[in-house]
Protein backbone atom coordinates (compact mmCIF):
# COMPACT_ATOMS: atom_id res chain seq x y z
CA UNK A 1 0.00 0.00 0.00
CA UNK A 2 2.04 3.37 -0.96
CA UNK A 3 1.13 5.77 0.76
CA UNK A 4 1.09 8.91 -1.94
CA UNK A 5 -1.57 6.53 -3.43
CA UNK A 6 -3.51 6.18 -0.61
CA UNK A 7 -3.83 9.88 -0.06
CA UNK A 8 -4.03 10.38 -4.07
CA UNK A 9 -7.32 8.05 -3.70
CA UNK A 10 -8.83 8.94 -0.67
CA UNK A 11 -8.36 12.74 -1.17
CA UNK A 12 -10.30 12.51 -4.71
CA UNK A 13 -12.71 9.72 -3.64
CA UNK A 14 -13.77 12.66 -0.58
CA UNK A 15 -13.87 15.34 -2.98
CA UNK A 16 -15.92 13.43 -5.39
CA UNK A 17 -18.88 12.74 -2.97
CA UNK A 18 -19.24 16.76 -2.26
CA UNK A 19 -21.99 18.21 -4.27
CA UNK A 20 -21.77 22.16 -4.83
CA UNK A 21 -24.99 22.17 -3.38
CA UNK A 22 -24.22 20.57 -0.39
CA UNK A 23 -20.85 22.92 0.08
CA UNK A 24 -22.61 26.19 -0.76
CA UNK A 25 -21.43 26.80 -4.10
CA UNK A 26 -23.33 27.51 -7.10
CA UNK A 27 -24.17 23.88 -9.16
CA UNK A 28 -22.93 25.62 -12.95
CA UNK A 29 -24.40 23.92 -16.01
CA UNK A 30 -20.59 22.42 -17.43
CA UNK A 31 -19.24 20.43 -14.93
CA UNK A 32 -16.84 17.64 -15.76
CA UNK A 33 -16.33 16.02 -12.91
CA UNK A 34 -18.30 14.42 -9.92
CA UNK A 35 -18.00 16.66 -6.82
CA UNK A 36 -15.95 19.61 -6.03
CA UNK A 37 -13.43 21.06 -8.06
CA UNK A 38 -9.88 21.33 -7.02
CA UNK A 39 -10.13 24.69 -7.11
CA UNK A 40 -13.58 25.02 -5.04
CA UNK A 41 -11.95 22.43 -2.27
CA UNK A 42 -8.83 25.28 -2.46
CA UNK A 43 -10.92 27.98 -2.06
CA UNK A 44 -12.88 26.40 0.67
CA UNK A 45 -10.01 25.38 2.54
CA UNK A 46 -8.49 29.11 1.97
CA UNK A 47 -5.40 27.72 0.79
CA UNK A 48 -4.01 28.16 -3.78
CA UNK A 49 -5.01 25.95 -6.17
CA UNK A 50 -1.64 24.83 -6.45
CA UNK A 51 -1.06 23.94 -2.95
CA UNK A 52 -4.16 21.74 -2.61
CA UNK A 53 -3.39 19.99 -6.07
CA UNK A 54 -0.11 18.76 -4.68
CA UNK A 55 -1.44 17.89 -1.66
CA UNK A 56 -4.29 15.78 -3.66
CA UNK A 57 -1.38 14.18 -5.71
CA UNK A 58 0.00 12.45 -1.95
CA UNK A 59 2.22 14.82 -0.82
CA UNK A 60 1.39 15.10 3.10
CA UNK A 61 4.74 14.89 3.99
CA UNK A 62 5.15 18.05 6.86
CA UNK A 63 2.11 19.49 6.45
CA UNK A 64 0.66 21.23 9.62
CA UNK A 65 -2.23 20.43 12.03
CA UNK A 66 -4.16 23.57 10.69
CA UNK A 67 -3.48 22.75 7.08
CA UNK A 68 -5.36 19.26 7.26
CA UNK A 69 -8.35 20.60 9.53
CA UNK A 70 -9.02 23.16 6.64
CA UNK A 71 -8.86 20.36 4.27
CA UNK A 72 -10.88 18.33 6.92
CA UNK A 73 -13.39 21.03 6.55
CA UNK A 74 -13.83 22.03 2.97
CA UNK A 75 -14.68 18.43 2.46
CA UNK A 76 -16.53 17.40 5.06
CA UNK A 77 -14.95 14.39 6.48
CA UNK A 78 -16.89 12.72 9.51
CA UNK A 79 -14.38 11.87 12.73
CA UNK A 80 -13.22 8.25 11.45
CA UNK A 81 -12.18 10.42 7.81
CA UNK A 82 -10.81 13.07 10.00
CA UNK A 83 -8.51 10.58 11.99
CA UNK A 84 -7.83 8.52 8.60
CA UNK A 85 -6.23 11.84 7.20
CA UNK A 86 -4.13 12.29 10.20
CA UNK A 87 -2.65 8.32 10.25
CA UNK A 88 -2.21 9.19 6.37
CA UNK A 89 -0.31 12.54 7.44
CA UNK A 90 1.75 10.65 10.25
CA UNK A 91 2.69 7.71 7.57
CA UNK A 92 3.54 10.28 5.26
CA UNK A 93 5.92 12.03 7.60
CA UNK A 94 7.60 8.91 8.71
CA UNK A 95 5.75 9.37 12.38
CA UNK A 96 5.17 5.31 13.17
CA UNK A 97 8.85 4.57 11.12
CA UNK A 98 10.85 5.41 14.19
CA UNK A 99 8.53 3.07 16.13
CA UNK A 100 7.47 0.29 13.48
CA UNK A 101 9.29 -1.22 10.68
CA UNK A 102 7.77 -1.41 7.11
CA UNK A 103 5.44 -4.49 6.88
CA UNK A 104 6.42 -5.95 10.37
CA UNK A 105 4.85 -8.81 11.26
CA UNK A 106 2.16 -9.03 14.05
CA UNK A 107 3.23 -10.54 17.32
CA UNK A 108 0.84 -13.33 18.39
CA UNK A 109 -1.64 -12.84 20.83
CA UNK A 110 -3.23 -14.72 23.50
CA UNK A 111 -6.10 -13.22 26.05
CA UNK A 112 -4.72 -12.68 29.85
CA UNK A 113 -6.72 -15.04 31.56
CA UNK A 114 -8.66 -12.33 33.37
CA UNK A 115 -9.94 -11.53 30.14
CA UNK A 116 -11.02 -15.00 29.34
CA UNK A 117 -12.73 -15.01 33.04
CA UNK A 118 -14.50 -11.64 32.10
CA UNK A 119 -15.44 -13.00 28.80
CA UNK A 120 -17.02 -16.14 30.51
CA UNK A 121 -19.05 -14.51 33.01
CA UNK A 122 -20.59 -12.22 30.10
CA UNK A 123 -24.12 -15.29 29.63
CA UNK A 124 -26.67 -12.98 28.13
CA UNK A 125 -25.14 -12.61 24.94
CA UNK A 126 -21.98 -13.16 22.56
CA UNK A 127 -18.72 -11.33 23.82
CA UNK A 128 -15.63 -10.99 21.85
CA UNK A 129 -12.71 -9.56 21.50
CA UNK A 130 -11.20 -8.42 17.75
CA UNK A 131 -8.57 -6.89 16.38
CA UNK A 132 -8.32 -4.03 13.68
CA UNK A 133 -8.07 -7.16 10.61
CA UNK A 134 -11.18 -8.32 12.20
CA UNK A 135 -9.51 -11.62 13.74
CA UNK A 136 -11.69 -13.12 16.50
CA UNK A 137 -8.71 -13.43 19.31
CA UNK A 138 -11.13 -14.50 22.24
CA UNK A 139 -14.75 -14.99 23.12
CA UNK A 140 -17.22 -16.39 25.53
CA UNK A 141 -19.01 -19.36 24.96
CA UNK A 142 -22.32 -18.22 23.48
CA UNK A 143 -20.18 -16.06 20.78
CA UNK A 144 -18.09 -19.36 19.80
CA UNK A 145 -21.87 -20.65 19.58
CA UNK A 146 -22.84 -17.93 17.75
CA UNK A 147 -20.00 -17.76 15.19
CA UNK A 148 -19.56 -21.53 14.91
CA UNK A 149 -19.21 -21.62 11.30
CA UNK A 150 -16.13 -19.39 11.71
CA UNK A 151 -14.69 -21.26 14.74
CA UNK A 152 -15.13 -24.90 13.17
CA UNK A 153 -13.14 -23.48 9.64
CA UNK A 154 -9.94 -24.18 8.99
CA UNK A 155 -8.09 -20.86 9.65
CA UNK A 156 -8.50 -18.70 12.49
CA UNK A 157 -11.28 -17.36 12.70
CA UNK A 158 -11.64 -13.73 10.82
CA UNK A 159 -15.06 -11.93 9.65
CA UNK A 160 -13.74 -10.51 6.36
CA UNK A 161 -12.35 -13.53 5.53
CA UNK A 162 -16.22 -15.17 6.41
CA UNK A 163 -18.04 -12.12 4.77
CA UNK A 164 -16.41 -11.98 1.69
CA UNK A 165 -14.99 -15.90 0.62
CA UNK A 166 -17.71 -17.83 2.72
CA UNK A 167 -21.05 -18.38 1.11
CA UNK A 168 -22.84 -19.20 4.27
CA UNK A 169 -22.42 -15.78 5.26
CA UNK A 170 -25.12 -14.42 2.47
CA UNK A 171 -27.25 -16.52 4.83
CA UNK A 172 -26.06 -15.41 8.26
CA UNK A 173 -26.24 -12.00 7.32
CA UNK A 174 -29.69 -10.96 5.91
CA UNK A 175 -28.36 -8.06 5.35
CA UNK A 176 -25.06 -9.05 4.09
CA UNK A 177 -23.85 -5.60 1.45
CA UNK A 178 -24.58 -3.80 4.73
CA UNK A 179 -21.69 -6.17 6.58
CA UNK A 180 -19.62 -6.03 3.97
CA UNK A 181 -19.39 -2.12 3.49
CA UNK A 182 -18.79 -2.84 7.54
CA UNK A 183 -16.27 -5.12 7.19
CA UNK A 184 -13.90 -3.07 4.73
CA UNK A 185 -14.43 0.33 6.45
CA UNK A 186 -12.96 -1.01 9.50
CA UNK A 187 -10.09 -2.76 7.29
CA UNK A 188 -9.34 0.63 5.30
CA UNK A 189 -9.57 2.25 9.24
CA UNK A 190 -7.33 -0.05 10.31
CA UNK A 191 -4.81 0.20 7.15
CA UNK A 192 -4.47 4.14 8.30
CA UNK A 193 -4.04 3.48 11.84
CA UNK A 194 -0.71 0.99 11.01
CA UNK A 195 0.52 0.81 7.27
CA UNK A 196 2.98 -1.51 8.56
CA UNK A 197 1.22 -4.35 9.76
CA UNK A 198 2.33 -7.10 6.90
CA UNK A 199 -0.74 -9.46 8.00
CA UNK A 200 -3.52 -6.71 6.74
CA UNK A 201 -1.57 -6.50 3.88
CA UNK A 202 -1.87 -10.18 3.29
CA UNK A 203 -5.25 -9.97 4.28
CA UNK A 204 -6.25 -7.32 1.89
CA UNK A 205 -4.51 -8.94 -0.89
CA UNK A 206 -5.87 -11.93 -0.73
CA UNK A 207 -9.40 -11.37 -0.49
CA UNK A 208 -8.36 -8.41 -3.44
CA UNK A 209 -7.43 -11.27 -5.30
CA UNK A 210 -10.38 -13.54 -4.16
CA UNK A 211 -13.53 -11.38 -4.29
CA UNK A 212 -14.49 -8.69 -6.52
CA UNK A 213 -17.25 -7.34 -4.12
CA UNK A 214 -14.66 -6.74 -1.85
CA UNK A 215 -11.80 -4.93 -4.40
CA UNK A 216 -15.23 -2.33 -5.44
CA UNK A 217 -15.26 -1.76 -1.66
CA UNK A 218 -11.72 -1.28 -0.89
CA UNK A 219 -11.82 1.09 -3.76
CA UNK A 220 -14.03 3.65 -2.23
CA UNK A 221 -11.74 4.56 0.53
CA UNK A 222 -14.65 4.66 3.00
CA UNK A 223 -13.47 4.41 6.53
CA UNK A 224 -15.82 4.38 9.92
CA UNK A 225 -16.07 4.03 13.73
CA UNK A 226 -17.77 1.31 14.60
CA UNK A 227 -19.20 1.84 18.20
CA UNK A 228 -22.70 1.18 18.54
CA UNK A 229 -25.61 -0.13 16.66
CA UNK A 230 -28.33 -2.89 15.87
CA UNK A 231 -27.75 -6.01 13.65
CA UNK A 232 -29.83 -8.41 12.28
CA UNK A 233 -28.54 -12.19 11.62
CA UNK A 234 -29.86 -15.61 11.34
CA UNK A 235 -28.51 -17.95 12.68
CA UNK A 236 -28.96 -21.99 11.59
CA UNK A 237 -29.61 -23.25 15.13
CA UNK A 238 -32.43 -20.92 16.16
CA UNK A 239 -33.20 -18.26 13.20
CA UNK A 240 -33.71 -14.91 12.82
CA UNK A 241 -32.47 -12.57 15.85
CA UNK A 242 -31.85 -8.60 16.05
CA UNK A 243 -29.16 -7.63 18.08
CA UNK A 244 -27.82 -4.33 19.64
CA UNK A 245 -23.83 -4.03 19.83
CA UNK A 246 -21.29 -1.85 21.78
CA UNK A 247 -17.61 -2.00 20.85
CA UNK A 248 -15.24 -1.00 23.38
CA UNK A 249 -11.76 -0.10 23.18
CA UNK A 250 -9.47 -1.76 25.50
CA UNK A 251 -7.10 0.71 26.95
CA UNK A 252 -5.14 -2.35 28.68
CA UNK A 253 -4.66 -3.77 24.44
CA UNK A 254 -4.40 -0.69 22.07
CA UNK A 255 -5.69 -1.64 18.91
CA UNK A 256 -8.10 -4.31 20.62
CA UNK A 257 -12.16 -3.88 20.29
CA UNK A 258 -14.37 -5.69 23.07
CA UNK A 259 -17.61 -6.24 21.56
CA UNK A 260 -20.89 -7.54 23.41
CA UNK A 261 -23.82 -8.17 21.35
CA UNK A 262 -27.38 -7.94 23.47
CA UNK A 263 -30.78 -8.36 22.54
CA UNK A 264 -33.91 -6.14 23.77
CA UNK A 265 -35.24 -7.54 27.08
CA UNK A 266 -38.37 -9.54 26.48
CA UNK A 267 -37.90 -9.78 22.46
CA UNK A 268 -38.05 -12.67 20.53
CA UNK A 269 -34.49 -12.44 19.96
CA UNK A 270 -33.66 -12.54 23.74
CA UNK A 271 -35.22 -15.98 23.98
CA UNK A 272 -33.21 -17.38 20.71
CA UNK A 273 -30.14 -16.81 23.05
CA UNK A 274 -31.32 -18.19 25.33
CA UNK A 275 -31.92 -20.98 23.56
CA UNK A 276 -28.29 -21.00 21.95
CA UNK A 277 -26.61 -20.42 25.33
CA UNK A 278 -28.63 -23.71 26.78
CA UNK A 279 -27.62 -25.38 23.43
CA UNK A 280 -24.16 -24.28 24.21
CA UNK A 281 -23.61 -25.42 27.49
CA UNK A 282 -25.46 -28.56 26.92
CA UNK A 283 -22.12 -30.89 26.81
CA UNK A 284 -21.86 -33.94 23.36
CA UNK A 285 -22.81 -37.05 24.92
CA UNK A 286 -20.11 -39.52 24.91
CA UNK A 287 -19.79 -42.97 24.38
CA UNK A 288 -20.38 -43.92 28.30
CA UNK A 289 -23.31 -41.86 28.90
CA UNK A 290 -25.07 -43.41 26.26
CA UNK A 291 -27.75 -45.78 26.98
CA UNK A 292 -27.68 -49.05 24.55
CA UNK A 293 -28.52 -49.12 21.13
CA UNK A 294 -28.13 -45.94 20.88
């Protein structure tokens, strides 16, 4: 991923979705391009044409706090595009290269066990914790219930990797292009916050390679914190259930998301997981417990 063409793309992929109409200007009757102009995003950031053009062409390399929030501003970037510019603007400066060597590899990780025995005690729904490629790195029972397609695969268990080269997920997720946009905003988010983590690059490449659903997503530069919401899913063991989430960062594992997934008190849903969790903790039978001719 070089970085001038990250900044190339996302710059003109975020001045392409501005309207004139929605920054104030007049709309004209010979417009050539989608979006803002160069010039209108230089005028709007009160900065030259010139300036802003070679900023557009990935050259963030020293530019000041100021300068960005001004570009920030003329085209409207939401928090998660705000902090995507900055990472950009940090790469670009060679911020994270005193720190972090080009495409280092990622150290493994295993949950403390205090984590695990938080994890555990969380019953009333699935609990999990992720990391910024969207690899599942721990989880309470009822999530490895939950997700049990992705835990009984062969690799470790990732939701991109599941979302995009997985066809059971078109039927887990009823909603599945919503996911998916999901699934590579947080992967693009992630690709801003470290360049230089050599397993997203793998990751991206291969499901570039694999899935042209997910190469038009990665293409649109969109980026997004993912905090809070509802989801809907169905699930093979007991159907259709709507879920609320809340992801929380772990200040203990920079980088790391806790997520707990609940359902509304007294819903439909809330008894499904019910029913999963009893599923869950019911153990296999095994060959002694069974009675004959079974």
């Amino acid at each position: 991923m070089d970085n001038r063409a990250e900044v190339r793309e996302f710059l003109t992929s975020r001045r392409a979705k501005i309207s004139p109409e929605r920054a104030g200007l007049p709309t004209g009757s010979r417009r050539r391009v989608p979006g803002l102009r160069r010039s209108e995003v230089a005028a709007l950031a009160d900065m030259s044409v010139e300036y802003y053009a070679k900023l557009e062409r990935g050259n963030l390399a020293g530019v000041s706090p100021s300068v960005l929030e001004a570009v920030a501003r003329a085209l409207r970037l939401d928090d998660a595009e705000r902090a995507y510019l900055l990472h950009l603007a940090q790469a670009a400066d060679g911020t994270d290269a005193l720190t972090r060597p080009r495409r280092r590899a990622t150290r493994q990780w295993a949950p403390r066990s205090s984590l695990q025995w938080t994890l555990d005690a969380i019953t009333a729904g699935p609990a999990f914790v992720r990391n910024g490629r969207l690899d599942l790195l721990a989880a309470n029972p009822l999530a490895r219930a939950f997700y049990a397609d992705l835990f009984a695969g062969p690799q470790p268990p990732n939701l991109a990797r599941y979302n995009f080269l997985d066809p059971a997920s078109r039927r887990f997720y009823p909603d599945w292009d919503y996911f998916a946009d999901i699934s590579v905003a947080i992967l693009r988010t992630e690709a801003g916050r470290d360049p230089y983590d050599k397993d997203l690059h793998d990751l991206v490449g291969e499901l570039s390679t694999r899935s042209e659903e997910f190469r038009t997503r990665w293409g649109a530069h969109n980026v997004r914190h993912h905090g809070t919401g509802t989801k809907r899913f169905h699930h093979p063991a007991v159907g259709e259930v709507t879920l609320a989430y809340e992801g929380l960062d772990m200040a203990a594992e920079p980088g790391l998301t806790l997520t707990i997934y609940t359902a509304e008190p007294g819903s439909p849903s809330e008894e499904s997981l019910r029913l999963l969790a009893s599923w869950a903790a019911t153990p296999e039978p095994t060959e002694d417990s069974r009675t004959p001719g079974e």
